[in-house]
N, C-alpha and C. Protein backbone atom coordinates (compact mmCIF):
# COMPACT_ATOMS: atom_id res chain seq x y z
N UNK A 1 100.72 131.49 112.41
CA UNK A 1 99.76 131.51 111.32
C UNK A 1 99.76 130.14 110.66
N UNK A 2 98.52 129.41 110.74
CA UNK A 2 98.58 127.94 109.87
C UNK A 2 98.24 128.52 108.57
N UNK A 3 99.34 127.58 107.73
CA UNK A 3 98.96 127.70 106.36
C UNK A 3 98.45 126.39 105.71
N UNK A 4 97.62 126.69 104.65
CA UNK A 4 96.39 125.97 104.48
C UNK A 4 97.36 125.45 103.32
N UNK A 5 97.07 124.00 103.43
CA UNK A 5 98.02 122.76 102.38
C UNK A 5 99.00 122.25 102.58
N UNK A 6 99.01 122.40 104.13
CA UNK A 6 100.60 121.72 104.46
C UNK A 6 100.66 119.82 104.78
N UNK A 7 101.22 119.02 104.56
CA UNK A 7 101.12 117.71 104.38
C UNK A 7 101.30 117.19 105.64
N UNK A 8 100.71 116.10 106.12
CA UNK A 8 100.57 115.42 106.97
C UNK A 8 102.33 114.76 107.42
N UNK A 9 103.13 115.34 108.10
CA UNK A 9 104.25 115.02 107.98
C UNK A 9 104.76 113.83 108.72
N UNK A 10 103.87 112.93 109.32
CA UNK A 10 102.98 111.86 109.95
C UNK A 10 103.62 110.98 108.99
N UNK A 11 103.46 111.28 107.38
CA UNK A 11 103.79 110.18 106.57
C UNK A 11 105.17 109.58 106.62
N UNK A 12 105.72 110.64 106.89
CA UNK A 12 107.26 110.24 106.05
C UNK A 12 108.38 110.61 107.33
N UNK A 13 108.18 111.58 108.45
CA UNK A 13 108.93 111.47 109.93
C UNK A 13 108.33 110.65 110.77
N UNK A 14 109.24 110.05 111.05
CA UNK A 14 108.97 109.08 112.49
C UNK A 14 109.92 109.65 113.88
N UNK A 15 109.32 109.16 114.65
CA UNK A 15 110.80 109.03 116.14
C UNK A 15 110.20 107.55 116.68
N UNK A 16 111.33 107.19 117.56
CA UNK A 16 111.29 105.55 117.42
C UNK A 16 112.47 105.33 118.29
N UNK A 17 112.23 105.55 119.72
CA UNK A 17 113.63 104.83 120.38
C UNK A 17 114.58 103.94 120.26
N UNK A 18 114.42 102.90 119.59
CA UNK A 18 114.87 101.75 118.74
C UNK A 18 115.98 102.24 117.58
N UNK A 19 115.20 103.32 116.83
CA UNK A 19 115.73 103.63 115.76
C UNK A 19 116.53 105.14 116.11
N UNK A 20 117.56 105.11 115.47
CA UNK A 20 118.48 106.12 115.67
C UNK A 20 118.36 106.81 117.05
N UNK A 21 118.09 106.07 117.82
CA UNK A 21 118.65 106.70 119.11
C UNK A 21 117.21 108.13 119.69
N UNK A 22 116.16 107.69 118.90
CA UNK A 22 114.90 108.46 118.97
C UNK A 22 114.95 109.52 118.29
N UNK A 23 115.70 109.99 117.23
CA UNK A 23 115.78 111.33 116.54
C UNK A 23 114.76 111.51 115.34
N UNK A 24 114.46 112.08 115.13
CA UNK A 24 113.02 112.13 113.98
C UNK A 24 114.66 111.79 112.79
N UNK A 25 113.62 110.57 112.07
CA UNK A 25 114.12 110.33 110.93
C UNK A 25 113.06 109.81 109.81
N UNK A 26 113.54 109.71 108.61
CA UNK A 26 112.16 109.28 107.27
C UNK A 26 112.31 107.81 107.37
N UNK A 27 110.69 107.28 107.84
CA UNK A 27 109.97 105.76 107.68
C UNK A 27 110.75 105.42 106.89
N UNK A 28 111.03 104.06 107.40
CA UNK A 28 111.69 103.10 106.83
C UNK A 28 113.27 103.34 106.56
N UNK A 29 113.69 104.17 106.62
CA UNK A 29 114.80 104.72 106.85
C UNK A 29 115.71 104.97 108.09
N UNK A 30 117.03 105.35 108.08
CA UNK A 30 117.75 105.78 109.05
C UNK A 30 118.62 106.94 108.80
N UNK A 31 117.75 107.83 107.57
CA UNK A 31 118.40 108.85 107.16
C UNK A 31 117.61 109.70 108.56
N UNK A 32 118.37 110.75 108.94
CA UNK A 32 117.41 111.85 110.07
C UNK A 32 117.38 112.86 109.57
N UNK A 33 116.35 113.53 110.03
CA UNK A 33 115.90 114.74 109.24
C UNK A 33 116.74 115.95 109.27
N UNK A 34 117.46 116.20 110.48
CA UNK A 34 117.89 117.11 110.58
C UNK A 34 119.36 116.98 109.41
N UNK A 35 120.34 115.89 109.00
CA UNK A 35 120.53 115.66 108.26
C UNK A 35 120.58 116.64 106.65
N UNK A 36 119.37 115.84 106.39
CA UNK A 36 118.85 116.89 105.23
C UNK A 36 118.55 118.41 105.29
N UNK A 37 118.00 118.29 106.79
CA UNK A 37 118.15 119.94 106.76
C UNK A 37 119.51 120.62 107.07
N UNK A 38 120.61 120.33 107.00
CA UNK A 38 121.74 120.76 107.09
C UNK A 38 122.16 120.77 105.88
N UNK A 39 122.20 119.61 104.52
CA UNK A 39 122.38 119.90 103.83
C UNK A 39 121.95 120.82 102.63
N UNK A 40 120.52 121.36 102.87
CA UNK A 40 119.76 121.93 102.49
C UNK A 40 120.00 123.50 102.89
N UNK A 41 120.59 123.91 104.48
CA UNK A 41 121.06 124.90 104.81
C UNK A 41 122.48 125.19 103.96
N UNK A 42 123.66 124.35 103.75
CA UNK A 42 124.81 124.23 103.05
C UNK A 42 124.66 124.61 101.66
N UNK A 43 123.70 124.64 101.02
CA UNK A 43 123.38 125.34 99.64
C UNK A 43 123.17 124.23 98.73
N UNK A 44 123.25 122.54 99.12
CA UNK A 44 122.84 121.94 98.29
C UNK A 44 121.86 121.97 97.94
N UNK A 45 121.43 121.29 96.88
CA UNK A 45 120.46 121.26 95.67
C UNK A 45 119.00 120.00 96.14
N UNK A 46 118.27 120.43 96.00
CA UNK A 46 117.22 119.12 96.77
C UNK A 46 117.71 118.14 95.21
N UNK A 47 117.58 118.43 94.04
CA UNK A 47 118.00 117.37 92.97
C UNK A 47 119.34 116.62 93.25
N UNK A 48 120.25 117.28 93.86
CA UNK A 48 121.37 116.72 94.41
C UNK A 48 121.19 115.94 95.67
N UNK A 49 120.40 115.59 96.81
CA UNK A 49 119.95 115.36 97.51
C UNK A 49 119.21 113.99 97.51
N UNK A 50 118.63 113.97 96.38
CA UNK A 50 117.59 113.02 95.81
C UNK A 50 118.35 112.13 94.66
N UNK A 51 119.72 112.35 94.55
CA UNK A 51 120.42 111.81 93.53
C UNK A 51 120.96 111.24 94.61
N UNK A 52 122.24 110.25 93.08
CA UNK A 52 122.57 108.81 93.45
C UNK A 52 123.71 109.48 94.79
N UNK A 53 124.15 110.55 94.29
CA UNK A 53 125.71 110.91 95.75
C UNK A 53 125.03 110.86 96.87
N UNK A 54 123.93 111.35 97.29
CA UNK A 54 123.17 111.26 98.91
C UNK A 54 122.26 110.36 99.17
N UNK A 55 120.97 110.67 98.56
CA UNK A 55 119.97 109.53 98.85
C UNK A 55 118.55 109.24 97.74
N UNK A 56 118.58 108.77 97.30
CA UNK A 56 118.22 108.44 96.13
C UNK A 56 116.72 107.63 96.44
N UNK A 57 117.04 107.15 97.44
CA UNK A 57 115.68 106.43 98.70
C UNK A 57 114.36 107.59 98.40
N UNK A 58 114.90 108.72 98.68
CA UNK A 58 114.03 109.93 99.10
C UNK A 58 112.79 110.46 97.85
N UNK A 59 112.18 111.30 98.49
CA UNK A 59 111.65 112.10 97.27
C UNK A 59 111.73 113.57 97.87
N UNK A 60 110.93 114.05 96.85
CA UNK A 60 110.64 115.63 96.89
C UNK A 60 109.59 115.56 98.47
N UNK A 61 108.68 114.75 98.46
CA UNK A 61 107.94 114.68 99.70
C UNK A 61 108.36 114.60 101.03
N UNK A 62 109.52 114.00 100.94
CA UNK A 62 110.24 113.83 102.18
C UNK A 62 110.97 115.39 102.30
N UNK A 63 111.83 115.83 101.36
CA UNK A 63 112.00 117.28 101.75
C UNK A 63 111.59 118.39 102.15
N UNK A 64 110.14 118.08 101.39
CA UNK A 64 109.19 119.02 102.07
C UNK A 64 108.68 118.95 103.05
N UNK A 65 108.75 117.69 103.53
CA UNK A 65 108.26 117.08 105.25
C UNK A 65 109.06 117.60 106.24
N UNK A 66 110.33 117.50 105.77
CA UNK A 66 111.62 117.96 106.70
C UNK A 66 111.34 119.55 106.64
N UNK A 67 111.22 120.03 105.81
CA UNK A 67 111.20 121.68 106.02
C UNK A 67 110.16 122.36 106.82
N UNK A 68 108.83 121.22 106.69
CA UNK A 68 107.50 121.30 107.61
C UNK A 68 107.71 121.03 108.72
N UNK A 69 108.47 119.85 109.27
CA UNK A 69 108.87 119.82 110.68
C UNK A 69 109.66 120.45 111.46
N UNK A 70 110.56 121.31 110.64
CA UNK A 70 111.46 122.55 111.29
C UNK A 70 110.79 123.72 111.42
N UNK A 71 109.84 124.25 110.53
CA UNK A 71 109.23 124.83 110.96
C UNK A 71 108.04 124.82 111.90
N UNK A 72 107.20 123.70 111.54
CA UNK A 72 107.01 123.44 113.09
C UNK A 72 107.47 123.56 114.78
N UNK A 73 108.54 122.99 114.62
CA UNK A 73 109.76 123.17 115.63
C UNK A 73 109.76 124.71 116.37
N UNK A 74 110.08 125.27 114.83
CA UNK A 74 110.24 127.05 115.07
C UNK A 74 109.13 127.70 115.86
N UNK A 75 107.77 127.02 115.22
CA UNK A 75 106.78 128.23 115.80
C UNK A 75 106.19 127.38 117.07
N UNK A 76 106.85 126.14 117.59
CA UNK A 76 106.38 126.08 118.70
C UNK A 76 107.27 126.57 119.90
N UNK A 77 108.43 127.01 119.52
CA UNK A 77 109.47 128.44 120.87
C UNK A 77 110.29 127.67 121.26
N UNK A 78 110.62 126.31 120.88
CA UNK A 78 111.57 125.67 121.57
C UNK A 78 113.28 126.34 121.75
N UNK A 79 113.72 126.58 122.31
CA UNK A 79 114.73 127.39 122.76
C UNK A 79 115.89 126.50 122.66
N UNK A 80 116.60 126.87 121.17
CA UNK A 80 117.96 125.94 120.70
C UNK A 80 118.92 126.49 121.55
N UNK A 81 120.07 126.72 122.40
CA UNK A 81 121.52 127.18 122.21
C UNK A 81 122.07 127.20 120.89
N UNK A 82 122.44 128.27 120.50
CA UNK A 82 123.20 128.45 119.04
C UNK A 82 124.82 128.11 119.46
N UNK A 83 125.54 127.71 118.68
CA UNK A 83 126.60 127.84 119.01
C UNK A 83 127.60 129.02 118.90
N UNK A 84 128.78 129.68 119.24
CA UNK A 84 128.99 130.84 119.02
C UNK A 84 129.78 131.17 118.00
């Protein structure tokens, strides 16, 4: 189901063989997304996230980019191994 207002996530993920080894990470950066989405799974705080202890670089836009590209991820079936 597309939902209507989701952001061009074009802006703020890149992949880039050069850069980190080709892993989607945020322009201009070498933070990677998945990254944030781990810490975001861990129960941190996106205000904590966006503060001076992690990355302060970031915004609210970039978090929401990262949560758009995982779900993306999700509804296109790509088949993770979980670990056990």
């Amino acid at each position: 189901m597309a939902i209507m207002g989701l952001m061009d996530i074009r802006q703020y993920i890149t992949t880039d063989a050069k850069i980190c080894h080709g892993k989607p990470c945020f322009k201009g950066t070498r933070i990677l997304v998945h990254t944030i989405l781990e810490l975001l799974a861990a129960g941190v705080r996106q205000e904590e996230i966006l503060g001076e202890k992690y990355y302060p670089q970031l915004t609210p836009a970039h978090i929401r980019a990262a949560l758009e590209y995982a779900a993306k991820l999700s509804e296109a079936g790509e088949l993770v191994e979980l670990p056990a």
